[in-house]
C-alpha atoms as a PDB file:
ATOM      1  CA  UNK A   1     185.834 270.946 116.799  1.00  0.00           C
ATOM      2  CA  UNK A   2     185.182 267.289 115.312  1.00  0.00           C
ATOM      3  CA  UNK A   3     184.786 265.343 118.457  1.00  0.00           C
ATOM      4  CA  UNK A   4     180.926 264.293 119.645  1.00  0.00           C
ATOM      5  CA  UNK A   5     180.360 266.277 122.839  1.00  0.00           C
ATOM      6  CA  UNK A   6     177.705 265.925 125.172  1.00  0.00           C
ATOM      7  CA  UNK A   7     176.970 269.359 127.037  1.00  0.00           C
ATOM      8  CA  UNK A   8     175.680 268.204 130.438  1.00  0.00           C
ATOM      9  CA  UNK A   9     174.128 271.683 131.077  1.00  0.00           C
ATOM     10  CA  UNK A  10     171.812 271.221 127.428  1.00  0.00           C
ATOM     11  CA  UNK A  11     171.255 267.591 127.448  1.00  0.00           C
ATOM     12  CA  UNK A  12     172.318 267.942 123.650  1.00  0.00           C
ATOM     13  CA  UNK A  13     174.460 265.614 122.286  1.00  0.00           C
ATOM     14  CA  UNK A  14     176.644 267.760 119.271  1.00  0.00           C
ATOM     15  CA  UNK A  15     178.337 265.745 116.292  1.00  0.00           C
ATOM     16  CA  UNK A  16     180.566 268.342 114.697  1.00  0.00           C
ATOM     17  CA  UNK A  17     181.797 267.940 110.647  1.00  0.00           C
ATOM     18  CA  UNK A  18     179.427 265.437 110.204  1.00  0.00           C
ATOM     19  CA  UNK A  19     180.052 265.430 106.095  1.00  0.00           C
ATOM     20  CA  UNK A  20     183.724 265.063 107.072  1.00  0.00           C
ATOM     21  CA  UNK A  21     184.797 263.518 109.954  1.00  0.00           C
ATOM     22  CA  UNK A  22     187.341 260.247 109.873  1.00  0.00           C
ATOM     23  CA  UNK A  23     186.985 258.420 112.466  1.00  0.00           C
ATOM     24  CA  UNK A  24     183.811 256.825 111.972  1.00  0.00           C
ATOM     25  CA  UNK A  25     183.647 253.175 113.565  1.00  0.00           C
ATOM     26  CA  UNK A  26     183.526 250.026 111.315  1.00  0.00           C
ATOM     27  CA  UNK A  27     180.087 248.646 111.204  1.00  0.00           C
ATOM     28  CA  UNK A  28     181.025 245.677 109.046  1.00  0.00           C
ATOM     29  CA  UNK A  29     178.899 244.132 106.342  1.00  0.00           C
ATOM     30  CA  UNK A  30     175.104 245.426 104.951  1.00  0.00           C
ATOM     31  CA  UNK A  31     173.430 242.118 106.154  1.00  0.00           C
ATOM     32  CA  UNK A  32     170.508 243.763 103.572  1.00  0.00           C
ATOM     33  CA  UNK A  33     173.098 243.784 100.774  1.00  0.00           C
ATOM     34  CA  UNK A  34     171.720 241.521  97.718  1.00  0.00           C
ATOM     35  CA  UNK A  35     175.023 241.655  95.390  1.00  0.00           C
ATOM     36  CA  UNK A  36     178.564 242.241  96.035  1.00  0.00           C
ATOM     37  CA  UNK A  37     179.592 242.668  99.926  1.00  0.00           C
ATOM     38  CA  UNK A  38     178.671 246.405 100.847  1.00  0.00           C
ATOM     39  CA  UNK A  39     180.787 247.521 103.494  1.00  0.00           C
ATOM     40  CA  UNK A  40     179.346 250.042 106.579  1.00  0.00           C
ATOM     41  CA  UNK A  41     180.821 252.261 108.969  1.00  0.00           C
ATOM     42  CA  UNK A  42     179.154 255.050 111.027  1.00  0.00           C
ATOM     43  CA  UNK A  43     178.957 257.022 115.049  1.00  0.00           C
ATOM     44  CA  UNK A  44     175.944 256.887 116.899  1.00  0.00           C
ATOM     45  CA  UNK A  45     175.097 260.401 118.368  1.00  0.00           C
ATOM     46  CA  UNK A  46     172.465 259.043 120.296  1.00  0.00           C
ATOM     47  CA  UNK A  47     170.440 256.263 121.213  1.00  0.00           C
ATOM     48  CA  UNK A  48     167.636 255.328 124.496  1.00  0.00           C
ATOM     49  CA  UNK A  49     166.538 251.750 125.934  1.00  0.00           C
ATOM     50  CA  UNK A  50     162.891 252.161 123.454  1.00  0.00           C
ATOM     51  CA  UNK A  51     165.970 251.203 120.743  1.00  0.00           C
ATOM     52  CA  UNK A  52     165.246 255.267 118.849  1.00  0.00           C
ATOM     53  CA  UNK A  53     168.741 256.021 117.611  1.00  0.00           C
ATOM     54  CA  UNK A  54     170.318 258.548 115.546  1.00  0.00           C
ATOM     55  CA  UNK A  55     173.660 258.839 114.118  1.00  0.00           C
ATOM     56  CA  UNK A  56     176.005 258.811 110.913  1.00  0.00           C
ATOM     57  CA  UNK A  57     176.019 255.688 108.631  1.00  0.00           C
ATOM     58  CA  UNK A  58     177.990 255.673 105.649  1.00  0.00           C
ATOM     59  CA  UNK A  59     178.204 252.622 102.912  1.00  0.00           C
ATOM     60  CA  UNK A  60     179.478 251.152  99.948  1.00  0.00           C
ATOM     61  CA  UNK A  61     178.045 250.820  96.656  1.00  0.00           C
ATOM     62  CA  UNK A  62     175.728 248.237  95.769  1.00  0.00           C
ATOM     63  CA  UNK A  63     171.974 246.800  95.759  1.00  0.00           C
ATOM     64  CA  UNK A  64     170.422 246.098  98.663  1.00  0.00           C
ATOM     65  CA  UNK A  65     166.544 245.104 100.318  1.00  0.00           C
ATOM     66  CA  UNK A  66     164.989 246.596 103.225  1.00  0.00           C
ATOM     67  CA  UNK A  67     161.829 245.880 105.074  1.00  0.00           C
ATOM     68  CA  UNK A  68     161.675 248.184 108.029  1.00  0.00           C
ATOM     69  CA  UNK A  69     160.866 247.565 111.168  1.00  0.00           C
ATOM     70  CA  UNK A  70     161.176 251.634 113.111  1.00  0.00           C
ATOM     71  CA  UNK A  71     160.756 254.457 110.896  1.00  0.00           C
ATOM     72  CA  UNK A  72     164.064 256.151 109.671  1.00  0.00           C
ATOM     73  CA  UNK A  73     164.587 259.853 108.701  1.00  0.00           C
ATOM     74  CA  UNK A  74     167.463 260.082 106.119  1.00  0.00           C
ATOM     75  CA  UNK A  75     169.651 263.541 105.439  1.00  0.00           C
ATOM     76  CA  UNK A  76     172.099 262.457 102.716  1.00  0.00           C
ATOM     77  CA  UNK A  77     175.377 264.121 103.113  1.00  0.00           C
ATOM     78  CA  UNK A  78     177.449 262.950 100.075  1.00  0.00           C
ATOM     79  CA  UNK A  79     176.990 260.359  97.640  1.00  0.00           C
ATOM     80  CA  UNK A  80     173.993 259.129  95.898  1.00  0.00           C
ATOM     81  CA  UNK A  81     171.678 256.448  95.801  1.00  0.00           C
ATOM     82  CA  UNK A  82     168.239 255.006  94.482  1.00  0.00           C
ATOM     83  CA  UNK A  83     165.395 253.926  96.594  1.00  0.00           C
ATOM     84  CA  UNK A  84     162.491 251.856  95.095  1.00  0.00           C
ATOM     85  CA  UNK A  85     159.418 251.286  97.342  1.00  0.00           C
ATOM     86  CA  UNK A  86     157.411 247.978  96.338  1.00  0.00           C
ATOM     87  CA  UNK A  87     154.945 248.957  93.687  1.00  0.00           C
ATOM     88  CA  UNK A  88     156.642 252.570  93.265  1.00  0.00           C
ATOM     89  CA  UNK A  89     158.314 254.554  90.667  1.00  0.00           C
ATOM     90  CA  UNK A  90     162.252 254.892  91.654  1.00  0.00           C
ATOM     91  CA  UNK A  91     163.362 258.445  93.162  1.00  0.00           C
ATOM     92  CA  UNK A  92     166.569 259.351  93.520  1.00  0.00           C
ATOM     93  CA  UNK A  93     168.513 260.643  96.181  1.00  0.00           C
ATOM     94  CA  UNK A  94     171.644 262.940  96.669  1.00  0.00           C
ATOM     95  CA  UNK A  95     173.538 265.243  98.787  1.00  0.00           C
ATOM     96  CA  UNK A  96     171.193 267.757 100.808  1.00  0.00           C
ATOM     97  CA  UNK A  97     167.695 265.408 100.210  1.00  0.00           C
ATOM     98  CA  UNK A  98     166.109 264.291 103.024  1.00  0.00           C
ATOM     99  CA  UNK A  99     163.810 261.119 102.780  1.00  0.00           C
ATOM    100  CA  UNK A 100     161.151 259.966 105.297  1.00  0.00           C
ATOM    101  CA  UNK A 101     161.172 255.429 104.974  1.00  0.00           C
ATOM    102  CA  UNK A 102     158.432 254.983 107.601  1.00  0.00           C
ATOM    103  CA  UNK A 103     157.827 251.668 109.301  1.00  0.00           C
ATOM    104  CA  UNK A 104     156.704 248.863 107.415  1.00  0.00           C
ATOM    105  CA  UNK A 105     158.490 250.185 104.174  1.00  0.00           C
ATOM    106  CA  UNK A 106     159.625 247.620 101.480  1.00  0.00           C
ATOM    107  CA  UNK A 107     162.121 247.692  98.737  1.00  0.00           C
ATOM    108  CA  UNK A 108     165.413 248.375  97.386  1.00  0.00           C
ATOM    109  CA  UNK A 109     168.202 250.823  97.626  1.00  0.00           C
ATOM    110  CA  UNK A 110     170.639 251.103  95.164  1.00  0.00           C
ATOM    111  CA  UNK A 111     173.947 252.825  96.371  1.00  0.00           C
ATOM    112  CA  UNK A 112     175.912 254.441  93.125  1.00  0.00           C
ATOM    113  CA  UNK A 113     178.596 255.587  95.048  1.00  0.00           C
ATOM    114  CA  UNK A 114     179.744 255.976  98.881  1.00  0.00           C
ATOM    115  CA  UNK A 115     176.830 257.289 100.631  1.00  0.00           C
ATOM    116  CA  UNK A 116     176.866 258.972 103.822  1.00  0.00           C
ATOM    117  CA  UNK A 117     173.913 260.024 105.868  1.00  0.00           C
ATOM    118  CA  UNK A 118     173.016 261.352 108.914  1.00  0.00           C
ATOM    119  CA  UNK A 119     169.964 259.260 109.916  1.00  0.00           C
ATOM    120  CA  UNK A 120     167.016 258.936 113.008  1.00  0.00           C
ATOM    121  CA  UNK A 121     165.525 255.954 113.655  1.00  0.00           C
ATOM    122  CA  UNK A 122     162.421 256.105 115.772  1.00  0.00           C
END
């Protein structure tokens, strides 16, 4: 099954084929992107009104600069990037990694190639 259900009786929200699925919705330009236009797309699985959220996000490559405001949980799924926290040695990242950005982190992310990632931002 590849649709998101809901199961009333668990309360838990399921994403199926979350590696492969299609029909994720277009999410438009990385606002954080600092060269060429990085396009997003992604689902949201789940969010509540404190503005906690988790979901799939998938992007482009290209450089990019965050400064976090939530803390975000990242399990890449495919594709591969580098993150660089201010004052840090660069680490990369690829399929199966998980990496912990809590709030307040700065730097730069560095997409090689199509990344997607499931991701929870609380």
């Amino acid at each position: 099954m590849t649709d998101l259900d809901d199961h009333a009786s668990t309360s838990t929200p399921t994403l199926h084929d979350a590696a492969t699925r299609q029909d994720l919705e277009d999410w438009g330009p990385l606002g954080e992107a600092t060269g060429p236009e990085m396009h997003t797309s992604g689902l949201t699985i789940w969010s509540d009104e404190s503005g906690s959220e988790t979901g799939i996000w998938e992007c482009t490559p290209g450089p990019s600069r965050w400064k976090l405001e939530t803390n975000e949980l990242v399990h890449v799924l495919s594709g591969s990037m580098t993150v660089t926290a201010d004052g840090a040695e660069p680490a990369d990242a690829r399929p199966g990694d998980v990496l912990m950005f809590p709030k307040g982190w700065e730097g730069t992310w560095d997409i090689h190639e199509t990344l997607r990632k499931v991701y929870a931002i609380f």
